[in-house]
Protein backbone atom coordinates (compact mmCIF):
# COMPACT_ATOMS: atom_id res chain seq x y z
CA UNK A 1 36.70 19.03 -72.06
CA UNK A 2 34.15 20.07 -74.40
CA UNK A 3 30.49 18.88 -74.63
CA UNK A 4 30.06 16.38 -77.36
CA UNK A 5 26.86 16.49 -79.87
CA UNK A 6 24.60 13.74 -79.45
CA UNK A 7 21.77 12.43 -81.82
CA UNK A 8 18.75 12.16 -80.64
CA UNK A 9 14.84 12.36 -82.60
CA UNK A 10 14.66 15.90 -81.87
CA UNK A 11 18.03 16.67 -83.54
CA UNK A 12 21.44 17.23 -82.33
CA UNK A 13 21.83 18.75 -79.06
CA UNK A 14 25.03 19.26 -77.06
CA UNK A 15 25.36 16.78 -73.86
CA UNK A 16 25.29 18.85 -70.68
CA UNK A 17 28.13 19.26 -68.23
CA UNK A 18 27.89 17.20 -64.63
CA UNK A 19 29.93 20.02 -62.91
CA UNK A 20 27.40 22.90 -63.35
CA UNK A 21 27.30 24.27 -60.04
CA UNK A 22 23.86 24.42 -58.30
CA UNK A 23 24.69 28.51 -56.95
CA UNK A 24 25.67 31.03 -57.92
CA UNK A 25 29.40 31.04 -58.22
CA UNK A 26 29.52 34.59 -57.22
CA UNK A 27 27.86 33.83 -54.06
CA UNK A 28 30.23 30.76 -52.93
CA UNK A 29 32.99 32.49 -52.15
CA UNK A 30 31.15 34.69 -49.80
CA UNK A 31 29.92 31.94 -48.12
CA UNK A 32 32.89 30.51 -47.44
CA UNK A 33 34.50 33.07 -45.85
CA UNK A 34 31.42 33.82 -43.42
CA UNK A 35 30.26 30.27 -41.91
CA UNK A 36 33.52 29.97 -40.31
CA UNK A 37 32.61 32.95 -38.16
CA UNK A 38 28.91 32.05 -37.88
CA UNK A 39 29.02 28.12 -36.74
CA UNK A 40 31.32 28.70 -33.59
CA UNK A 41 28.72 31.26 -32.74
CA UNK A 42 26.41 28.50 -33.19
CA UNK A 43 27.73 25.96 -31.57
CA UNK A 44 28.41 28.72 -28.28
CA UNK A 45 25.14 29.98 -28.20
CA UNK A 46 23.94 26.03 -27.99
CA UNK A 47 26.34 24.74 -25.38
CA UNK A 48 25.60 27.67 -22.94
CA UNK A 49 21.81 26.52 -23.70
CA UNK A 50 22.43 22.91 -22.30
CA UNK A 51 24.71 24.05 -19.57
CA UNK A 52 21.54 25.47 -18.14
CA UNK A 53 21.52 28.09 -15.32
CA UNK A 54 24.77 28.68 -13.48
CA UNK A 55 25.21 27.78 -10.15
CA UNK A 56 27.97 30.05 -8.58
CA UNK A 57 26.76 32.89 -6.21
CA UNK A 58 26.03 33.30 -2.89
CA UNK A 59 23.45 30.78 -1.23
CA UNK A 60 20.56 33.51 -0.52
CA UNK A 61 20.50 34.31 -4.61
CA UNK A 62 21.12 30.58 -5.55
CA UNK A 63 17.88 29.63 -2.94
CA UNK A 64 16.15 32.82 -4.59
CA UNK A 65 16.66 31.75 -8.31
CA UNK A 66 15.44 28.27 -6.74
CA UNK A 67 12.36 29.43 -4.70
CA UNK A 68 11.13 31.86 -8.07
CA UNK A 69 11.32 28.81 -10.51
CA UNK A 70 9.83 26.63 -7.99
CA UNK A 71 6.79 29.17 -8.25
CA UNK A 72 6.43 29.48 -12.03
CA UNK A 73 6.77 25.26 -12.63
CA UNK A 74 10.24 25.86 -13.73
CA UNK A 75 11.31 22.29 -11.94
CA UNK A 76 14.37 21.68 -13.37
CA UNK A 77 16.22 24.91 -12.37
CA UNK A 78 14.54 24.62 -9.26
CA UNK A 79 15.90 21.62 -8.62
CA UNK A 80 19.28 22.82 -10.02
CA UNK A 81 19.15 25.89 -7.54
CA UNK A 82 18.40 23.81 -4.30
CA UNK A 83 21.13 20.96 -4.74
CA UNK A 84 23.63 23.57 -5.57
CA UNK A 85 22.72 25.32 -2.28
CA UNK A 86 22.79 21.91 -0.48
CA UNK A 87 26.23 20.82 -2.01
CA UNK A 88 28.45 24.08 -2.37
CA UNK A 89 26.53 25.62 0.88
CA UNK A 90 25.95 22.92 3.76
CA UNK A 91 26.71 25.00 6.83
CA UNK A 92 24.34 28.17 5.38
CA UNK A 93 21.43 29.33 6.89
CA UNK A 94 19.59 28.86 3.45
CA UNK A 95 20.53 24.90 3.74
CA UNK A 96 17.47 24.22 5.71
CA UNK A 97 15.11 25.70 3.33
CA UNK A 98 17.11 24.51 0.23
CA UNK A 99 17.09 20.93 1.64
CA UNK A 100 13.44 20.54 1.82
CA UNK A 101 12.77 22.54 -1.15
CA UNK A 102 14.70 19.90 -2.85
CA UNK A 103 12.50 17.35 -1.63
CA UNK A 104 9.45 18.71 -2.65
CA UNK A 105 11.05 19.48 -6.42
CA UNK A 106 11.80 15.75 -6.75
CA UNK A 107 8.54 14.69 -5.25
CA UNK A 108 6.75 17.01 -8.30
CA UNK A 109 9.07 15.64 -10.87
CA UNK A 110 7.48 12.74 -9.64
CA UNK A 111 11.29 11.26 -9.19
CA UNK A 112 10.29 9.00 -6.10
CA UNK A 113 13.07 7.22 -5.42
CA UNK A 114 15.40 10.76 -4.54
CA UNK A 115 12.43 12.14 -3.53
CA UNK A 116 12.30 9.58 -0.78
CA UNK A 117 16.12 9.83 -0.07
CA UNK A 118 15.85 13.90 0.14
CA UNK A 119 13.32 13.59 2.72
CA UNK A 120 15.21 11.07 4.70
CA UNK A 121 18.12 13.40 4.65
CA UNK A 122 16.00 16.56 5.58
CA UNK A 123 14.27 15.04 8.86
CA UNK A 124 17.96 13.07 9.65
CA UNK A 125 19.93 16.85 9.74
CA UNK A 126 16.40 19.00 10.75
CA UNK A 127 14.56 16.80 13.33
CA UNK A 128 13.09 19.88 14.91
CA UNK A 129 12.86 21.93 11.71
CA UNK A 130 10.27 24.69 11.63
CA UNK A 131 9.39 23.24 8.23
CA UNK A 132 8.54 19.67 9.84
CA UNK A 133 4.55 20.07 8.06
CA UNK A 134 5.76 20.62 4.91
CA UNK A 135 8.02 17.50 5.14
CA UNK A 136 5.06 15.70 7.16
CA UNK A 137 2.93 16.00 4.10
CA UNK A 138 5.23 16.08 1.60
CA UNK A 139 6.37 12.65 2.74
CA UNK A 140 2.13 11.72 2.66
CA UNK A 141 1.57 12.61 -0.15
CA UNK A 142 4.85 10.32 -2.21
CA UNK A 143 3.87 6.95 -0.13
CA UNK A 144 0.35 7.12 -1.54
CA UNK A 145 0.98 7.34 -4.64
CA UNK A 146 3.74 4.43 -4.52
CA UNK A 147 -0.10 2.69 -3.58
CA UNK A 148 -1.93 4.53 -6.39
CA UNK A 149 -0.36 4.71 -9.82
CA UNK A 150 -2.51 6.80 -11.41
CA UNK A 151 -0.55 9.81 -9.97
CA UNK A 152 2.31 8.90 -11.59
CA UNK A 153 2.35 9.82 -15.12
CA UNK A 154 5.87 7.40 -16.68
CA UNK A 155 5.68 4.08 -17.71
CA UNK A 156 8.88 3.06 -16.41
CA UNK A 157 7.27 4.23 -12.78
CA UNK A 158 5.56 1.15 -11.12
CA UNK A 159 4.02 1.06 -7.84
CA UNK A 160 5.50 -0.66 -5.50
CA UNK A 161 3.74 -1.37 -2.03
CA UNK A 162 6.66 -1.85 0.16
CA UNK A 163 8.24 1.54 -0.54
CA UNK A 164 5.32 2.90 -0.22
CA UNK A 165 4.74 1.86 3.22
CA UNK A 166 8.65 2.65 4.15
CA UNK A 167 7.79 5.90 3.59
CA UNK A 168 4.72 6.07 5.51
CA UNK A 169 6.09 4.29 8.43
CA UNK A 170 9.18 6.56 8.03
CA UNK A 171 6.68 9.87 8.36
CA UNK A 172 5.29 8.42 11.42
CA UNK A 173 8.34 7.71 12.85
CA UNK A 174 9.65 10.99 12.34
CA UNK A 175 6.21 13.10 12.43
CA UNK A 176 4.83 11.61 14.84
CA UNK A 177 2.52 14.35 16.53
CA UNK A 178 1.46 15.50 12.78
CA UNK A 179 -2.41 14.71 12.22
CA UNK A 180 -1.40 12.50 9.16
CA UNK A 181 0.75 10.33 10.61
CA UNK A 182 -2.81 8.34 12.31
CA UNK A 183 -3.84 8.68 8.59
CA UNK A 184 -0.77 7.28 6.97
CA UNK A 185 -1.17 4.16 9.47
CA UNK A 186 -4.82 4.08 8.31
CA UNK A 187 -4.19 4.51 4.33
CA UNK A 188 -1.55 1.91 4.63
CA UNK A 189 -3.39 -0.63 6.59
CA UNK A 190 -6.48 -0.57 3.74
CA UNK A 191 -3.95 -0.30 1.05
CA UNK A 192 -2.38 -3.87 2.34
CA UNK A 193 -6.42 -5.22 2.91
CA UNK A 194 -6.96 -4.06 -0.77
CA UNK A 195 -4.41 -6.26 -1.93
CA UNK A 196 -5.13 -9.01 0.31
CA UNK A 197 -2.19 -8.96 2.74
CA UNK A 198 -4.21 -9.46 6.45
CA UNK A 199 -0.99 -9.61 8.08
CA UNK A 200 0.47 -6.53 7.04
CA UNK A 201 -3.25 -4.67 7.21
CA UNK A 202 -3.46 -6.39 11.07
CA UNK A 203 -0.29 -4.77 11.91
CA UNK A 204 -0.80 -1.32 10.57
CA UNK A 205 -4.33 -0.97 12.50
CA UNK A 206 -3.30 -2.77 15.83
CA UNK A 207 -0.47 0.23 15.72
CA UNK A 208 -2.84 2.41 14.73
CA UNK A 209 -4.90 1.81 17.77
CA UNK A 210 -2.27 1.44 20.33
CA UNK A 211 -0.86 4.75 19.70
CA UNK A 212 -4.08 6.97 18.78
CA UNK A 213 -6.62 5.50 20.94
CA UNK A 214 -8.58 9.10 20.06
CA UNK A 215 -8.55 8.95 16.69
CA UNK A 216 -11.31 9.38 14.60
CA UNK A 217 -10.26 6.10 12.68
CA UNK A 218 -10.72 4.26 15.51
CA UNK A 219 -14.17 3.03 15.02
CA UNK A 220 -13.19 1.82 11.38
CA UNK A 221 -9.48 0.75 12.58
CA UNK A 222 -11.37 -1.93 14.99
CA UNK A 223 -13.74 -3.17 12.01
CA UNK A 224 -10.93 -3.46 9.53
CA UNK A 225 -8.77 -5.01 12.64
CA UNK A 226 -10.86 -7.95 13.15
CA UNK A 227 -11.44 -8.57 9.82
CA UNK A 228 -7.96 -8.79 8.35
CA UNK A 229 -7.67 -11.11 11.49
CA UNK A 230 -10.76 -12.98 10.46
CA UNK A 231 -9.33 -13.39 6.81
CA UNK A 232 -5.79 -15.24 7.91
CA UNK A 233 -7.92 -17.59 10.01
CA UNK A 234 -9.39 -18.53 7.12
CA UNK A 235 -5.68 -19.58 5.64
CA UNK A 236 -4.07 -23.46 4.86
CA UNK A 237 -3.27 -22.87 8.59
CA UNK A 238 -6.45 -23.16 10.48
CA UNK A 239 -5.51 -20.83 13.82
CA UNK A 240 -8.68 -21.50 16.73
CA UNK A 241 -7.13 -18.65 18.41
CA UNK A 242 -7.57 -16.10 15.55
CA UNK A 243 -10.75 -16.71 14.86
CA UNK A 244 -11.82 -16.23 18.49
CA UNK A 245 -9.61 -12.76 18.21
CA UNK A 246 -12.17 -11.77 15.21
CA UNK A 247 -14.92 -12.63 16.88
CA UNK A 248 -13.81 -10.90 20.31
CA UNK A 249 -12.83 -7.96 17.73
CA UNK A 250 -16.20 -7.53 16.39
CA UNK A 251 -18.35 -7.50 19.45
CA UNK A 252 -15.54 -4.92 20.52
CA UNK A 253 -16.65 -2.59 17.74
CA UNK A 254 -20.17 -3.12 18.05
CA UNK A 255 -20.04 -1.99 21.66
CA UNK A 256 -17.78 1.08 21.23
CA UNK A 257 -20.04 2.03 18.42
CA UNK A 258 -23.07 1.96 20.71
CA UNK A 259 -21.01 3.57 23.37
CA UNK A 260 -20.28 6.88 20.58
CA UNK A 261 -23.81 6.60 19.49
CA UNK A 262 -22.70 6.19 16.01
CA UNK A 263 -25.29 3.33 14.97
CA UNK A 264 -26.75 5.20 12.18
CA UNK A 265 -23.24 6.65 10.88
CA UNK A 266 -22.16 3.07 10.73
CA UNK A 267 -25.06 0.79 10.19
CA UNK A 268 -22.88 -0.79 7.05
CA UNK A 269 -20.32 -1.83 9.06
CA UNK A 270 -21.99 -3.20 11.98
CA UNK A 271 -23.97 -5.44 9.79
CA UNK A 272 -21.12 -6.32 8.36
CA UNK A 273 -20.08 -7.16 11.37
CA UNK A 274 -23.46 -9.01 12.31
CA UNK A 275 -22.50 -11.50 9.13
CA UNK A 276 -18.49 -12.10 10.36
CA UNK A 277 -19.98 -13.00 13.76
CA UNK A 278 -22.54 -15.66 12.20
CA UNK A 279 -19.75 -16.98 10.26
CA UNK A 280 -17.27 -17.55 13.38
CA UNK A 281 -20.10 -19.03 15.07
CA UNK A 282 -20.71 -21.22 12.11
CA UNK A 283 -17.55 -22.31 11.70
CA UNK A 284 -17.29 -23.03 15.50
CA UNK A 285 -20.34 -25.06 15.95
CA UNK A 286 -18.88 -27.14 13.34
CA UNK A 287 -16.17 -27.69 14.84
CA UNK A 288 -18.24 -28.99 18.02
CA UNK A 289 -20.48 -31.06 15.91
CA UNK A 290 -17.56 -33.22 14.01
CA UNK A 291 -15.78 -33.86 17.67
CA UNK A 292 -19.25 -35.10 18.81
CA UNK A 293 -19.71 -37.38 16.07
CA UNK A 294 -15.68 -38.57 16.57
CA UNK A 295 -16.63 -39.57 19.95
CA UNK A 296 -20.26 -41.33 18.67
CA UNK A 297 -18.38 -43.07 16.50
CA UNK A 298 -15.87 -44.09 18.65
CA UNK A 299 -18.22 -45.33 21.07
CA UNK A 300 -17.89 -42.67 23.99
CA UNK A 301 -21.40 -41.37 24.10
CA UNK A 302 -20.94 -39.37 27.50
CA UNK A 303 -17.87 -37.39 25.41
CA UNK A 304 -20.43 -36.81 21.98
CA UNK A 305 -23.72 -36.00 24.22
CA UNK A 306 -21.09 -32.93 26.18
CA UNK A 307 -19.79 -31.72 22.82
CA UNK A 308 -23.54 -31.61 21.36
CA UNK A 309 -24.78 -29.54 24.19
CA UNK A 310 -22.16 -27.61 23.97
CA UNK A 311 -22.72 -26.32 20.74
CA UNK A 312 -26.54 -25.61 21.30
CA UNK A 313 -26.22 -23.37 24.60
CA UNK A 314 -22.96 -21.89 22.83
CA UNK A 315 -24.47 -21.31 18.96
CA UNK A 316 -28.19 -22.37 19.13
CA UNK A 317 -28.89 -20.64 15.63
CA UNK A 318 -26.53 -22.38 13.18
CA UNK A 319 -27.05 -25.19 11.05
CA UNK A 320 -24.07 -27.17 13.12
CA UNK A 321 -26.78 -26.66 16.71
CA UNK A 322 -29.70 -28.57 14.52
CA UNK A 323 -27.54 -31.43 13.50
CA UNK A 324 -26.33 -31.66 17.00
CA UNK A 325 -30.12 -31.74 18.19
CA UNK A 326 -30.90 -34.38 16.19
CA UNK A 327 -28.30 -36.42 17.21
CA UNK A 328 -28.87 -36.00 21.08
CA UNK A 329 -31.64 -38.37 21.70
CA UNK A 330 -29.92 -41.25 19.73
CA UNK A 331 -26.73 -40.73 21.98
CA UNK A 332 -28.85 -40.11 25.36
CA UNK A 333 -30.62 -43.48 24.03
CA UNK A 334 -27.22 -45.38 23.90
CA UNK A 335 -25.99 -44.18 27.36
CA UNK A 336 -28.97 -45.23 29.26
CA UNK A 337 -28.47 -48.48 27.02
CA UNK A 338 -25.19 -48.63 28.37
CA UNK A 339 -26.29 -48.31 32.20
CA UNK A 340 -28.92 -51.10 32.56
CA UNK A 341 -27.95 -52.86 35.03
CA UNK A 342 -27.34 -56.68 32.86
CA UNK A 343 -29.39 -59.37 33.89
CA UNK A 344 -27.75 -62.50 35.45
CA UNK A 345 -28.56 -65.63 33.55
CA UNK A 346 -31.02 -68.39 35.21
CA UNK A 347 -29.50 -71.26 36.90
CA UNK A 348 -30.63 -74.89 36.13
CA UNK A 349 -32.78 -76.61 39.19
CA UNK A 350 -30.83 -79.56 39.26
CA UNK A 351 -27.52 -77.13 39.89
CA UNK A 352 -28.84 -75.09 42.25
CA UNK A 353 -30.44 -78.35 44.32
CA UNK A 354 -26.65 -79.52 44.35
């Protein structure tokens, strides 16, 4: 087809063609004939890229490729190295180190979940394994930061409490003469106080104190004890017997501090303590002073005057032993009222003549 003129105000000029080609047409042909070679080359060199290491080989090199990418942050082929160790290799010698290796990979990857399940795994096969610290603190360090998430860098990561504390009760189960199991109890126990859960914070420090009676938490243990005690007497449920567990608790602590001559080391906490123990006493004199006035008002005197000196030998410096003071001599008042003897009325003359 050939190009028509067309008019314009600049003349007549000849209508360009649509199918100019945009290269040369010299060079086309050329490459034609070599991107057929070049793209399966392409595509090769790509696919052996996402296959990533390969994991056939004896377990000692597999565990060695493992261990040397494990040094250099290499995480991922780590990882890759270990769990082919641990799958194709069970029965090796290598599977020991392999198995907690992988642990520790998924722990940094910050992959808690199969970090958690590795570690279960390693200490259910290895229970005496030579590499029980590593595992010990491996399994530490994951359940606190389930408590903290500020070491956990993903959003879709959230902490969660209650795995947390599976996998510090786990550790102590299974570490159990490791110095960090008495410190997972401990971290767990003001992790739950923190958020406000006294039962679970009462638990973790009565265990604590049952089973390292020689810990150097044991001081604070006792104080945080009574407390988280003192706090679920103050629930909907009012339990008497809790709050005279607190207040038992605290005078506990005060005397074994004494006894390690730690006053000045713990002068916070013992006045602390000081203020729990003038609440309990508060809230028992209280308690004294409204049965009192339920018997005053009920018109058993004897009953009110017991409860009311009750409360003042018991808690003579709360508010509850003043209003009991001042209503002693109004009740005393009453009950010698109440044992006059009456007098007999007088009898007319003319009666008694008859």
């Amino acid at each position: 087809m050939q190009p028509q003129p067309v008019e314009s105000r600049w003349g007549s000029q000849t209508e360009p063609t649509l199918a100019r080609p945009l290269l040369n047409h010299r060079l086309v042909p050329s490459f034609r004939r070599i991107c057929p070679r070049i793209l399966p080359l392409w595509l090769g060199l790509l696919l052996v890229a996402c296959q990533g290491p390969s994991t056939s080989g004896p377990p000692d090199e597999l565990l060695a490729i493992g261990l040397k990418a494990y040094d250099s942050e290499d995480l991922s082929t780590a990882s890759t190295m270990f769990s082919a160790v641990r799958q194709k290799h069970p029965e090796s010698a290598q599977d020991e180190q392999a198995s907690i290796m992988f642990a520790e990979t998924k722990r940094r990857q910050r992959y808690g979940g199969s970090a958690f399940k590795a570690y279960k795994d390693f200490a259910t096969r290895y229970p005496n394994s030579r590499y029980a610290v590593m595992a010990a603190e491996g399994e530490y360090h994951l359940g606190n930061a389930y408590y903290d998430k500020t070491l956990w860098g993903f959003l879709f990561f959230k902490p969660d409490p209650v795995v947390g504390a599976q996998v510090m009760e786990h550790m102590q189960v299974h570490y159990r003469n490791h110095s960090l199991a008495q410190e997972a109890l401990m971290d767990t126990g003001e992790f739950f106080l923190k958020k406000k859960k006294w039962e679970g914070a009462r638990t973790y420090f009565k265990q604590l104190l049952a089973e390292y009676p020689r810990s150097r938490h044991v001081l604070r243990a006792r104080f945080q004890f009574s407390r988280a005690v003192w706090e679920m007497s103050e629930g909907s449920d009012y339990d008497e017997r809790l709050v005279l567990q607190s207040k038992r608790g605290f005078r506990d602590f005060k005397g074994a501090v004494r006894a390690a001559g730690k006053e000045v080391e713990m002068e916070k906490q013992i006045t602390s303590a000081d203020q729990f123990l003038a609440k309990i006493d508060e809230q028992l004199a209280k308690k004294q002073y409204r049965i009192g006035r339920f018997y005053e008002r009920t018109k058993a005197p004897t009953s009110a005057l017991h409860y009311y000196r009750y409360c003042l030998t018991e808690y003579p410096d709360t508010k509850a032993a003043k209003k009991c003071a001042k209503r002693i001599r109004p009740v005393e008042a009453k009950i010698a009222e109440r044992n006059q003897p009456q007098e007999q009325p007088a009898v007319p003359a003319d009666k008694e003549a008859a």
